[in-house]
Each structure stands twice: as structure tokens, then as C-alpha cells.
C-alpha atoms as a PDB file:
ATOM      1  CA  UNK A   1       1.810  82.524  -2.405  1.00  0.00           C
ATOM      2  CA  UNK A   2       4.950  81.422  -4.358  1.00  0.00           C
ATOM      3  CA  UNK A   3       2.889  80.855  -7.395  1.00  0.00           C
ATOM      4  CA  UNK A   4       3.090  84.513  -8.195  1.00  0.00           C
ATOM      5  CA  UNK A   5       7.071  84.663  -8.255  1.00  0.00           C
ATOM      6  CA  UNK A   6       6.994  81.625 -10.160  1.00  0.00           C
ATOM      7  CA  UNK A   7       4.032  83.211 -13.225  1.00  0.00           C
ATOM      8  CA  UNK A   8       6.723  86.440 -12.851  1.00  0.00           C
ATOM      9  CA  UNK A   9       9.693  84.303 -13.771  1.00  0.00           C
ATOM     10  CA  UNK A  10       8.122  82.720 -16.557  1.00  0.00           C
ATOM     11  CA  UNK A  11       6.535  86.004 -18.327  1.00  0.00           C
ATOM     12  CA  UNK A  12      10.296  87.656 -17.246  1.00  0.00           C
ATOM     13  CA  UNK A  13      12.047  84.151 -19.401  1.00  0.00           C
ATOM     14  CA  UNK A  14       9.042  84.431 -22.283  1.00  0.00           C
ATOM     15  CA  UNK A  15       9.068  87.410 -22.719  1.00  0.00           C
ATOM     16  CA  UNK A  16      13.051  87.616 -23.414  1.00  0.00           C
ATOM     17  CA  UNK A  17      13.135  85.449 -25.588  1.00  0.00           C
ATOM     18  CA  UNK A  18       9.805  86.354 -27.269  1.00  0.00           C
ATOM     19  CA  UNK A  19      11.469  90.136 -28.127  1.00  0.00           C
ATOM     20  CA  UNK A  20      14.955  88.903 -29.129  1.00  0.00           C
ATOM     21  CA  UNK A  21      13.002  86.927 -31.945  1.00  0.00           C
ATOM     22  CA  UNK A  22      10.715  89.792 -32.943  1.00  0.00           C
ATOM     23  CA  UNK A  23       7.667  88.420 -31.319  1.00  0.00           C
ATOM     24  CA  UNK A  24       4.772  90.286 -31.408  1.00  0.00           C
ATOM     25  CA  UNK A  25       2.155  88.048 -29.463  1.00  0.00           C
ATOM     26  CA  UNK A  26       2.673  85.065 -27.323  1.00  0.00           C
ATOM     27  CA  UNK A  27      -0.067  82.308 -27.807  1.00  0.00           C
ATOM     28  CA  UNK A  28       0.801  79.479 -25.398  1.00  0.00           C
ATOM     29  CA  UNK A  29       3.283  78.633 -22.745  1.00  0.00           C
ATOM     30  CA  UNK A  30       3.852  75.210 -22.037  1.00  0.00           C
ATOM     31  CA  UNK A  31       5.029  74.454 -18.634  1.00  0.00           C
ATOM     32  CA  UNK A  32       5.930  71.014 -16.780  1.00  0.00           C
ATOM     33  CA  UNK A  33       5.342  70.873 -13.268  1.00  0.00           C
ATOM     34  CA  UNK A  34       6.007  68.290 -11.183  1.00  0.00           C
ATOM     35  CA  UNK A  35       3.572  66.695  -8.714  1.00  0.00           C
ATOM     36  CA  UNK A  36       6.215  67.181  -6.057  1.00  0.00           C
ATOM     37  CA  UNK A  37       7.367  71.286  -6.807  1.00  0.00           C
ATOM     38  CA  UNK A  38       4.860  72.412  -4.067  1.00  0.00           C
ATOM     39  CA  UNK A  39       3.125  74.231  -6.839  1.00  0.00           C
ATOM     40  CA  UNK A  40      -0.759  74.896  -7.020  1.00  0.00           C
ATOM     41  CA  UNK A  41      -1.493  74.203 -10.379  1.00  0.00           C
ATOM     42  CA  UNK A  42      -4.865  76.486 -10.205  1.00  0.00           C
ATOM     43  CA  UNK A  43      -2.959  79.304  -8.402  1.00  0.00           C
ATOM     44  CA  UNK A  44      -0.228  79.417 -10.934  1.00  0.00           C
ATOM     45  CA  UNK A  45      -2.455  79.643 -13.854  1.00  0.00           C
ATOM     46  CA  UNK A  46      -4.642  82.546 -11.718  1.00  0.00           C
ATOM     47  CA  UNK A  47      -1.611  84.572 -11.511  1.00  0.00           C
ATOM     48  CA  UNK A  48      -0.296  83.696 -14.781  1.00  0.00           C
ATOM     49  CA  UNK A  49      -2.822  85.781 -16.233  1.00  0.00           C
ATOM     50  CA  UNK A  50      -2.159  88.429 -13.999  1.00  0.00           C
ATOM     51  CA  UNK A  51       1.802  88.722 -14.376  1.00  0.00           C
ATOM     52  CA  UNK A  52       1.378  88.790 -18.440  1.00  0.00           C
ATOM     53  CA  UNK A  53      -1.042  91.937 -18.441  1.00  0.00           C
ATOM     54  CA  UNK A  54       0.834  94.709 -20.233  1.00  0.00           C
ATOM     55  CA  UNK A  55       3.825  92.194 -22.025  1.00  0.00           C
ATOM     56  CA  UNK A  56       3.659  90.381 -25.508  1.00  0.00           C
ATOM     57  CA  UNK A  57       1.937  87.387 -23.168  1.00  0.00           C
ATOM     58  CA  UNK A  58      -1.129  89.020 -22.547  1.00  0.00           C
ATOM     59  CA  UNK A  59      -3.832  86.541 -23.539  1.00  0.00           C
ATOM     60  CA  UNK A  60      -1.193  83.864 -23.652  1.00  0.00           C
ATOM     61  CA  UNK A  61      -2.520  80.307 -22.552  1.00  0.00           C
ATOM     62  CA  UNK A  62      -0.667  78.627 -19.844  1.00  0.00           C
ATOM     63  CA  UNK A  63      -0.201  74.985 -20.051  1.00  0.00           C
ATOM     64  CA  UNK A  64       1.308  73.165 -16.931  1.00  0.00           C
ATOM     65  CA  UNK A  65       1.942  69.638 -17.336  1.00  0.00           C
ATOM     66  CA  UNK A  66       1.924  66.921 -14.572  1.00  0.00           C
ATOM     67  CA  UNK A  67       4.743  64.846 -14.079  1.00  0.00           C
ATOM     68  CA  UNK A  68       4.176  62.365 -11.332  1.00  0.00           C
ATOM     69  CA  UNK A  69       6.805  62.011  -8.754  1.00  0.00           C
ATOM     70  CA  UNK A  70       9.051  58.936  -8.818  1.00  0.00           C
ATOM     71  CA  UNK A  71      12.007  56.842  -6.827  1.00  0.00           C
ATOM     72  CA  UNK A  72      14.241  54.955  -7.472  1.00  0.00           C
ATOM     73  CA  UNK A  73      15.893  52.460  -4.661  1.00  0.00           C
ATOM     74  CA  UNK A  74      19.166  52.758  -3.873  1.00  0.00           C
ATOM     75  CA  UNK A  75      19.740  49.163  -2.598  1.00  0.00           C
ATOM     76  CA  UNK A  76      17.489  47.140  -5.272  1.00  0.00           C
ATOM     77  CA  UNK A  77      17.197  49.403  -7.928  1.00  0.00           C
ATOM     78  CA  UNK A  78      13.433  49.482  -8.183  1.00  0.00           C
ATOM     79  CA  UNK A  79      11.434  52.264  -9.397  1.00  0.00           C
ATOM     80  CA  UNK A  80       7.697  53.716  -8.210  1.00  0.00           C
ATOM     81  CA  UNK A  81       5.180  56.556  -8.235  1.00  0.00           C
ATOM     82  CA  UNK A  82       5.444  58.125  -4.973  1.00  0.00           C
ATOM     83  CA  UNK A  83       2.090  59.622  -4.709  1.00  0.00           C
ATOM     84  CA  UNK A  84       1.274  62.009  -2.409  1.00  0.00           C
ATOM     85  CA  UNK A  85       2.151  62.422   0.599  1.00  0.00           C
ATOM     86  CA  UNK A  86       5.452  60.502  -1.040  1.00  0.00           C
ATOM     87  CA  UNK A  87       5.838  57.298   0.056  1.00  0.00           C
ATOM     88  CA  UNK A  88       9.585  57.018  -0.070  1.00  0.00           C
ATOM     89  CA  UNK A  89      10.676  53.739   1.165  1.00  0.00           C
ATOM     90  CA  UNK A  90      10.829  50.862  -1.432  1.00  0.00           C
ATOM     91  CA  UNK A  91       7.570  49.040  -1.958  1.00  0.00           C
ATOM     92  CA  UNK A  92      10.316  46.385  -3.141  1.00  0.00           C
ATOM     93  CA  UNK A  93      12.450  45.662  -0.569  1.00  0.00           C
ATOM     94  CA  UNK A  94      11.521  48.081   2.021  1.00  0.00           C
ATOM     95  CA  UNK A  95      14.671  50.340   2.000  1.00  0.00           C
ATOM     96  CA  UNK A  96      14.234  53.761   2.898  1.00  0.00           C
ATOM     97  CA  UNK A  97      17.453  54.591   0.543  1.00  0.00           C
ATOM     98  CA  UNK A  98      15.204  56.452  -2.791  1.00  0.00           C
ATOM     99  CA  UNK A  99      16.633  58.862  -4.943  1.00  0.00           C
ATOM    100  CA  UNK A 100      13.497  61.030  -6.628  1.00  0.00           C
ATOM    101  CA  UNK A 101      14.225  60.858 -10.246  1.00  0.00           C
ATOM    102  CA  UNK A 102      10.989  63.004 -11.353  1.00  0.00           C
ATOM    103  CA  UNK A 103       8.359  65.138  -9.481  1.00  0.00           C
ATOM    104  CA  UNK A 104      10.223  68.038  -9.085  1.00  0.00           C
ATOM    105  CA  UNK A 105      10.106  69.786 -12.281  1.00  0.00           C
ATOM    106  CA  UNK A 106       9.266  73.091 -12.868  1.00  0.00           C
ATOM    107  CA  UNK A 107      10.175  74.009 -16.546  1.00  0.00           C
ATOM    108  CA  UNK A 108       9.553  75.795 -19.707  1.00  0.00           C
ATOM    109  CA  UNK A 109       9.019  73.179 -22.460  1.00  0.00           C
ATOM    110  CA  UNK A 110       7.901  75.090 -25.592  1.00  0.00           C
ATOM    111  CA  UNK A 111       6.867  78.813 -26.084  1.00  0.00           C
ATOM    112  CA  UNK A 112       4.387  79.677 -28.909  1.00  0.00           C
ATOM    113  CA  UNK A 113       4.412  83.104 -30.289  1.00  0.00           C
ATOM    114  CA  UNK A 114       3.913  85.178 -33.620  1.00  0.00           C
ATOM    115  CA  UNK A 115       6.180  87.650 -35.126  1.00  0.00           C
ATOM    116  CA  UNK A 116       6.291  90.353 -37.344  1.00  0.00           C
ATOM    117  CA  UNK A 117       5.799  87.552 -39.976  1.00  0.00           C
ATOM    118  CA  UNK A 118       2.497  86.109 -41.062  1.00  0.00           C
ATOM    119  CA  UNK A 119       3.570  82.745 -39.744  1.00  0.00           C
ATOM    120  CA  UNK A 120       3.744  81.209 -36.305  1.00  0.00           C
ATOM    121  CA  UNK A 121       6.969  80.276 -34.434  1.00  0.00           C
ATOM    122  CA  UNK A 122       7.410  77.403 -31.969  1.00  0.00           C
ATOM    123  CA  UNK A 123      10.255  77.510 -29.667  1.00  0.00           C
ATOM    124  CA  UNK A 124      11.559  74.665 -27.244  1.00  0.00           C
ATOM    125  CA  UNK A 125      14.268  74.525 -24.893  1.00  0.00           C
ATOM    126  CA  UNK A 126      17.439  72.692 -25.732  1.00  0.00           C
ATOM    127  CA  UNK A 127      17.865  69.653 -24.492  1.00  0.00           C
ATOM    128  CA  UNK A 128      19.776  69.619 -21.086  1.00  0.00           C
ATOM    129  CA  UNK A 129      21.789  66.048 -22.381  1.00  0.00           C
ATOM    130  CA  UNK A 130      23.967  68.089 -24.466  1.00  0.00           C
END
């Protein structure tokens, strides 16, 4: 069950970052996952809870986000949902030239913790278009 490496990594990345801002208490974790990742949605948030016992994320709230998987045709430049199983020939033209352009997330979005001050802190990512 990769699910368990995966709730590691996160509470490993959270809880970083968490400390090096004086966290003392993580509230939620916001996660997007794509529909394509190979990720159990239900097992990740089981052992979620699991790897945060004993770190500033115990108690914290997991939320994974969907994002449905999607391609985009090489040869007419039309876009779908791929569903699952992916259907990854053109529904357009019938190519079987797609690029997946989402589905395959697995990210940290936002982090929401409280520190040694009385108010709370939210904390996203920067932006990868930098």
C-alpha cells in the first residue's frame, strides 16, 4: 500500500515547514490528487491519521481534492475527460496521439496551522509558473 509512503511524505513536507514557522498545531492539509495518481483516496486519508500521531499534525484534517484526468490531442488539438479506465484516443478525430494535461497530480496546495501566536496562519505553495 503506497498510500502510506505517500501520508509519510506529506507529514515529513508539513511538518518542515510547520516548525520553521513556529507552528504549534496543524489544522488542515489540503491535498490535490488526481483521478489518474493510482491513489486510494480512503486509504490515504486512513493512514494519514496514522503517519501524523506524535508530530504538530496530530488531529490535522486531510483534504484531498479530485482533479479529473484530461487529454489533449496531438493531431486536432481537442481536449476531454478521460474517465476511468482512460480512454485515450480522441473522441474528436480518433487519434490515439493524447498528451494528459491533468489527472496526475499529487500535491500540497495549502497547509493550515497555528503558532505560538493567537492567530491562525495559512500557507500555500508558490506557484510553479514563476
Amino acid at each position: 500500500m503506497h498510500e502510506m509512503s505517500i501520508a509519510l511524505a506529506v507529514v515529513d513536507q508539513v511538518e518542515e515547514a510547520a516548525r520553521s514557522h513556529g507552528a504549534t498545531t496543524v489544522k488542515t492539509v489540503r491535498l490535490q490528487v488526481g483521478e489518474l495518481a493510482g491513489v486510494v483516496a480512503d486509504s490515504l486519508t486512513f493512514c494519514f491519521e496514522l503517519a501524523c500521531a506524535g508530530t504538530v499534525l496530530h488531529g490535522a484534517e486531510l483534504i484531498a481534492e479530485s482533479v479529473p484526468g484530461r487529454a489533449r490531442c496531438e493531431s486536432c488539438a481537442g481536449d476531454w475527460a478521460v474517465g476511468m479506465p482512460p480512454q485515450l484516443c480522441c473522441p474528436g478525430c480518433g487519434e490515439a496521439t493524447a498528451e494528459l494535461i491533468a489527472g496526475r497530480e499529487l500535491r500540497i496546495t495549502a497547509v493550515e496551522w497555528n503558532a505560538d501566536r493567537a492567530d491562525a496562519d495559512i500557507r500555500e505553495p508558490i506557484s510553479e509558473e514563476s
